[in-house]
C-alpha atoms as a PDB file:
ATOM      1  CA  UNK A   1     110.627 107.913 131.166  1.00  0.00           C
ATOM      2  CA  UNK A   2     107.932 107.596 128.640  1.00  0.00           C
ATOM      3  CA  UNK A   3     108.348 105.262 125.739  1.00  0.00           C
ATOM      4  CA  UNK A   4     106.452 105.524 122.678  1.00  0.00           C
ATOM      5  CA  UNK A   5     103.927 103.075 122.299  1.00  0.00           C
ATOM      6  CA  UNK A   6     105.423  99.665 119.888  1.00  0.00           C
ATOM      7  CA  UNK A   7     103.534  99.190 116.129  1.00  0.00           C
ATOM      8  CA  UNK A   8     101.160  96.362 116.218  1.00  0.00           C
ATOM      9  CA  UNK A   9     101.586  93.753 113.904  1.00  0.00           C
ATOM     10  CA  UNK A  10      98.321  93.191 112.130  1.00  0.00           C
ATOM     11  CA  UNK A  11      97.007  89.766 111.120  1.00  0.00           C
ATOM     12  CA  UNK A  12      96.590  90.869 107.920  1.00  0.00           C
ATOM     13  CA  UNK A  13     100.223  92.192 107.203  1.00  0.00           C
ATOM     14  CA  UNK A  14     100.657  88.412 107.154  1.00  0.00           C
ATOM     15  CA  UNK A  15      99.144  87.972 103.697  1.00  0.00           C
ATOM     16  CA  UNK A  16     100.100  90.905 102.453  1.00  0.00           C
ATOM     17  CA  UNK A  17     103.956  91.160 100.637  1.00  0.00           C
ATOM     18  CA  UNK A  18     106.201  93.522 102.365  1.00  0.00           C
ATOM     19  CA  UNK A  19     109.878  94.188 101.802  1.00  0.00           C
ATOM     20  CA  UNK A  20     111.770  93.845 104.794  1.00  0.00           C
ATOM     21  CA  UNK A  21     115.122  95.716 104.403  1.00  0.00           C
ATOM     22  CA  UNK A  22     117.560  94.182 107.373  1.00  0.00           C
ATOM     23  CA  UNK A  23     120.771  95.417 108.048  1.00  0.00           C
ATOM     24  CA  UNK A  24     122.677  92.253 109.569  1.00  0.00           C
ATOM     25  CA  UNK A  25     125.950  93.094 111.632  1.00  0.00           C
ATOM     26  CA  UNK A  26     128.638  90.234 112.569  1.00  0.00           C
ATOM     27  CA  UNK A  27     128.994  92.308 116.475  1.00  0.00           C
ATOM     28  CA  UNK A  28     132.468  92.812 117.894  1.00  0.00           C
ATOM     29  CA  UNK A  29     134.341  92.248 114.501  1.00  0.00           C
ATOM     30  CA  UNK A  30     136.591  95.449 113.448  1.00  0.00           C
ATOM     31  CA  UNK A  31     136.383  96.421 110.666  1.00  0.00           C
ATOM     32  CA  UNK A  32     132.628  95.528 110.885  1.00  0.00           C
ATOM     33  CA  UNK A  33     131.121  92.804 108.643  1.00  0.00           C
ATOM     34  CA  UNK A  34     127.691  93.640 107.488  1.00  0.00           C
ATOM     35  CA  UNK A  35     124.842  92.849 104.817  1.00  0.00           C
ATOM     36  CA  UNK A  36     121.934  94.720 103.681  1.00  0.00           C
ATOM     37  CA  UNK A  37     119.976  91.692 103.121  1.00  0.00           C
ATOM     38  CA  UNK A  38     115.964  92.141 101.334  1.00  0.00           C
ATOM     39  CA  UNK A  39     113.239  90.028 102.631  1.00  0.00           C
ATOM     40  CA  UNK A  40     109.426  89.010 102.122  1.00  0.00           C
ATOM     41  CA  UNK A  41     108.024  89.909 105.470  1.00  0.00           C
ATOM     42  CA  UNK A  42     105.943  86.818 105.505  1.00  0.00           C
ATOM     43  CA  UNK A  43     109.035  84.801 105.862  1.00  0.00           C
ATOM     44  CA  UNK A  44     109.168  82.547 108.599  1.00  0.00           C
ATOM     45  CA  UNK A  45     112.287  82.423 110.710  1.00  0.00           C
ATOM     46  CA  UNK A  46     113.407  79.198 109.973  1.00  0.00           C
ATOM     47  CA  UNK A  47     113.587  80.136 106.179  1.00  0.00           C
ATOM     48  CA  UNK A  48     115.440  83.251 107.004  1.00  0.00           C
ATOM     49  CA  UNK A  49     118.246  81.270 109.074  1.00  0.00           C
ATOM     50  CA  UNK A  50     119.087  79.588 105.258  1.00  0.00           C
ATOM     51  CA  UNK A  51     119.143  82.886 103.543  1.00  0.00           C
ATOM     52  CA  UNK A  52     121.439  84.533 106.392  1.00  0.00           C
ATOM     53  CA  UNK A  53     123.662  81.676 105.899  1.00  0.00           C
ATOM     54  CA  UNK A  54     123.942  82.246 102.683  1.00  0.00           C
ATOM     55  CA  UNK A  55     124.201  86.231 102.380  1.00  0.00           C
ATOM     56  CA  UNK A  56     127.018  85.956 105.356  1.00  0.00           C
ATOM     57  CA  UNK A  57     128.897  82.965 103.719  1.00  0.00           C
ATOM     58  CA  UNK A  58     128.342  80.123 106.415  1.00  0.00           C
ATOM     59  CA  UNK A  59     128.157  76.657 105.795  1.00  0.00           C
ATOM     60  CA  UNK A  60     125.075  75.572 108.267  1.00  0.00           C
ATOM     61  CA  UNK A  61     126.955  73.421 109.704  1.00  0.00           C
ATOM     62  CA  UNK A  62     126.220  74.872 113.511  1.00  0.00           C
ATOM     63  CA  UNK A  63     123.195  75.304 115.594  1.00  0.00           C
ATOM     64  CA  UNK A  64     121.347  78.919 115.601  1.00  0.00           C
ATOM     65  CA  UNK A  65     119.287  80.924 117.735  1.00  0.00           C
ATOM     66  CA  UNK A  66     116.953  83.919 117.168  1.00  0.00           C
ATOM     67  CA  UNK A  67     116.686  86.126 120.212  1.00  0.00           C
ATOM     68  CA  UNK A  68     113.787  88.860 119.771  1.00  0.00           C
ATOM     69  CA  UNK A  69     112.388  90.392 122.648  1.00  0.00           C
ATOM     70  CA  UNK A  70     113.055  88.196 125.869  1.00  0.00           C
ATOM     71  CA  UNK A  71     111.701  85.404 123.646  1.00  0.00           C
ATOM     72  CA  UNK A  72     113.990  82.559 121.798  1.00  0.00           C
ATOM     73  CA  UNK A  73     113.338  81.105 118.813  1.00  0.00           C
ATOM     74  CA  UNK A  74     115.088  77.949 116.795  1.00  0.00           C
ATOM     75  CA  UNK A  75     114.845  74.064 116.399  1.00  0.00           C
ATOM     76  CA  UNK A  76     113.078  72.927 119.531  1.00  0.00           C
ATOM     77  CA  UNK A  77     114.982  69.913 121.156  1.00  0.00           C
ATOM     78  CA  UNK A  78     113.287  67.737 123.717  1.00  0.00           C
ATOM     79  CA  UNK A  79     116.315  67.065 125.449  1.00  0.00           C
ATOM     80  CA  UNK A  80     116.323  70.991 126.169  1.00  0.00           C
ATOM     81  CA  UNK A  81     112.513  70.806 127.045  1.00  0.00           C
ATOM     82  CA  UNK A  82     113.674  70.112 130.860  1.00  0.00           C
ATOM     83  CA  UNK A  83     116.293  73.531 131.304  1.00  0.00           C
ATOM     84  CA  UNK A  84     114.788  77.027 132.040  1.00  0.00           C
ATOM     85  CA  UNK A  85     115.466  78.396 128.577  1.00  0.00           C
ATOM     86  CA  UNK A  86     112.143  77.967 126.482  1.00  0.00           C
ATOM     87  CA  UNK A  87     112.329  77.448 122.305  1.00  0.00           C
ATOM     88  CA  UNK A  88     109.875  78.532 120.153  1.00  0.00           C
ATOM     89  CA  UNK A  89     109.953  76.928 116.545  1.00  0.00           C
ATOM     90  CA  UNK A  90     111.031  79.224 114.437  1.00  0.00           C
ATOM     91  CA  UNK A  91     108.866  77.078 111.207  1.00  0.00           C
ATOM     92  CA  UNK A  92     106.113  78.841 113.101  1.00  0.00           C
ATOM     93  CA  UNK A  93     107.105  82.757 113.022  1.00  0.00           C
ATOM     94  CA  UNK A  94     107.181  84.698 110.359  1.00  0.00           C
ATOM     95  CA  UNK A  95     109.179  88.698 110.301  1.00  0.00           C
ATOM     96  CA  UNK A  96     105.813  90.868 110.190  1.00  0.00           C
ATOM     97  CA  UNK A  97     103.989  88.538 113.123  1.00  0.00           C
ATOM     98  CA  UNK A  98     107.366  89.621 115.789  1.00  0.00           C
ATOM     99  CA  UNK A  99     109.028  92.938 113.749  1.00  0.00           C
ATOM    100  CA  UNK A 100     108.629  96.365 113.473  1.00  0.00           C
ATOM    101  CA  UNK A 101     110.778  98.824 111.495  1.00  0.00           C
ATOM    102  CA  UNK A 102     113.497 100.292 113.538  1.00  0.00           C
ATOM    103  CA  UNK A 103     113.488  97.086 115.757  1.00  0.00           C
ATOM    104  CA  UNK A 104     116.540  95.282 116.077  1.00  0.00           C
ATOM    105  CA  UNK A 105     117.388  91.093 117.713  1.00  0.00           C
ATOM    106  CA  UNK A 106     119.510  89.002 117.510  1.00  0.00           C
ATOM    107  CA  UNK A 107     120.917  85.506 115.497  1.00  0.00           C
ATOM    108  CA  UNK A 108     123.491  83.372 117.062  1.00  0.00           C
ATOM    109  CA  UNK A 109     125.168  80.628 114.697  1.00  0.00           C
ATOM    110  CA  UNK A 110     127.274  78.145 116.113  1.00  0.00           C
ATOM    111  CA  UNK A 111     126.987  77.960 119.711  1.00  0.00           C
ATOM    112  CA  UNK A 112     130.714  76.991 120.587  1.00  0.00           C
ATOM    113  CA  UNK A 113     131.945  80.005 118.119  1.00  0.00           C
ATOM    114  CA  UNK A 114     129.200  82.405 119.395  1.00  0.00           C
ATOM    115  CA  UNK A 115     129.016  84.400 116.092  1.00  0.00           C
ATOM    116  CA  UNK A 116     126.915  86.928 117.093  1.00  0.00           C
ATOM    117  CA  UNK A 117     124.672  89.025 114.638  1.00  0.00           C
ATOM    118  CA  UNK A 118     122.707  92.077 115.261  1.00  0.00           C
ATOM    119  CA  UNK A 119     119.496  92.332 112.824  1.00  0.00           C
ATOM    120  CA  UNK A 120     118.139  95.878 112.384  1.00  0.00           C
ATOM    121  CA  UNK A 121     114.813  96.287 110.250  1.00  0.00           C
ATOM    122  CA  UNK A 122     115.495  99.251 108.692  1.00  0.00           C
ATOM    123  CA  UNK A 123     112.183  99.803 106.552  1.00  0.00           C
ATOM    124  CA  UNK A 124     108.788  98.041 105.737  1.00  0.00           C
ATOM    125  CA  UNK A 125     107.956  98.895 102.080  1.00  0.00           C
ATOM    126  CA  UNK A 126     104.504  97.448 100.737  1.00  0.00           C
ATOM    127  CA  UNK A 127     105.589  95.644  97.453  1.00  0.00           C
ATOM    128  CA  UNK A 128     102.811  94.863  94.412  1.00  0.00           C
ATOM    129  CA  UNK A 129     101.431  91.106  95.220  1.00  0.00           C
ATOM    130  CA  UNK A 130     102.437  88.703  92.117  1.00  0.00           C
ATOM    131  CA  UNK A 131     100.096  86.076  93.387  1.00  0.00           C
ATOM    132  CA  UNK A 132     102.716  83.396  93.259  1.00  0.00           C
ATOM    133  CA  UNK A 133     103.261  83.638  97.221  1.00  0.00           C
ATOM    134  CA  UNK A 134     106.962  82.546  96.888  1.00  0.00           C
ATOM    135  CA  UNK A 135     108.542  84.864  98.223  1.00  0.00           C
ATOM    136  CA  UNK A 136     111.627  86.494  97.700  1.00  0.00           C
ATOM    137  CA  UNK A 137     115.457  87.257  98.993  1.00  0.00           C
ATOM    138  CA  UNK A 138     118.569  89.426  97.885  1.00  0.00           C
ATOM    139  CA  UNK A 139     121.900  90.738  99.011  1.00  0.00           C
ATOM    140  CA  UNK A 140     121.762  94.470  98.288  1.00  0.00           C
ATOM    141  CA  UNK A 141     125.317  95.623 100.038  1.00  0.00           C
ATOM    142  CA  UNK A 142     128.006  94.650 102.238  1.00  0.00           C
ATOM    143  CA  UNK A 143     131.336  94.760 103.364  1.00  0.00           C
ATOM    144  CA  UNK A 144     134.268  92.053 104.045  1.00  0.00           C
ATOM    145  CA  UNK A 145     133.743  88.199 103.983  1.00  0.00           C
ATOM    146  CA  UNK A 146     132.933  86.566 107.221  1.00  0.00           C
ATOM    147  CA  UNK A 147     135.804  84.323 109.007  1.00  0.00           C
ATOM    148  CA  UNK A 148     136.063  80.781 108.145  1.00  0.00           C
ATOM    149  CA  UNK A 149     133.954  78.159 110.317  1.00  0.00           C
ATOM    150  CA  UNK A 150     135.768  76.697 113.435  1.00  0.00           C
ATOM    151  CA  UNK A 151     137.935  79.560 113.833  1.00  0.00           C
ATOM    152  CA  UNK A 152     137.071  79.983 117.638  1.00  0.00           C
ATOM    153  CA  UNK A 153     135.245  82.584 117.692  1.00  0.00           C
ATOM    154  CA  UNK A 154     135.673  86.626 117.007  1.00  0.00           C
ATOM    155  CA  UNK A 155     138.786  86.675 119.537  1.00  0.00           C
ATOM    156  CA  UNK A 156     140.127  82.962 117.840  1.00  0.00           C
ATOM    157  CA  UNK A 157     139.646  84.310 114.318  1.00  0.00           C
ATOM    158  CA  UNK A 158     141.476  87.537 115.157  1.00  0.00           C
ATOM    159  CA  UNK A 159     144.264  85.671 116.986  1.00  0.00           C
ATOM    160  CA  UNK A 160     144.617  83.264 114.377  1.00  0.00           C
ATOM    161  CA  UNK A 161     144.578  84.775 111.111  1.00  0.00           C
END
């Protein structure tokens, strides 16, 4: 099986503003729950854990996980450091150093709930540069509110309400 060769992610797409268009999926919910969700590509993954909490409706009141490629990324804990499972700081990443478009990973929030969320990067579009280098985030579309925290999960929520 051949498989086309992966986009490389240039040093200079760092500087340079690029809309990130993600399509964010709450997995194994029926009917689905999704955003369209707009991002600076020079965000760094830490800031994008706030603005997925906010277009999905959570309260950050859980811990959260990026998985992309076989690679994790979150809040590095020492008392983690000794277990098999390394954590990258996710202050240190931004999108357009690990993400293509069409590439997909994957967010966890709350690790007792195991709300699951599927990321999709469904286009890079070069933006005009304002200079200010703040960045920028907005909801574009969606469907259906996300369950309430501490519901036990997708199969807790569903059982429950």
């Amino acid at each position: 099986m051949v498989t086309a060769a992966k986009p490389k992610k240039h040093r200079s797409a760092q500087s340079q503003p690029q809309n990130f268009a993600l399509r964010v999926e709450l997995l194994d919910t029926a009917p689905l729950i999704w955003r369209r969700v707009h991002v600076d590509g020079r965000t760094r993954l830490a800031a994008l854990h706030h603005i997925l909490q906010a277009a999905m409706g959570w309260a950050d009141a859980h811990l959260h996980s990026f998985d992309i490629g076989d690679k994790h990324y979150g809040v590095p804990d020492p008392e983690m450091a000794d277990l098999d499972w390394e954590v990258r700081d996710e202050g240190k990443y931004r999108l357009n150093q690990l993400l293509a478009q069409g590439e997909s990973f994957e967010y966890m929030y709350d690790f007792g709930d195991s709300w699951m969320h599927r990321i999709t990067v469904e286009a890079i579009t070069p933006i005009e540069s304002d200079d200010s280098d703040g960045g920028f985030a907005w909801i574009e579309a969606g469907e259906r509110a996300c369950p309430p925290e501490d519901a036990g999960g997708v199969g807790g929520y569903q059982a429950s309400y």
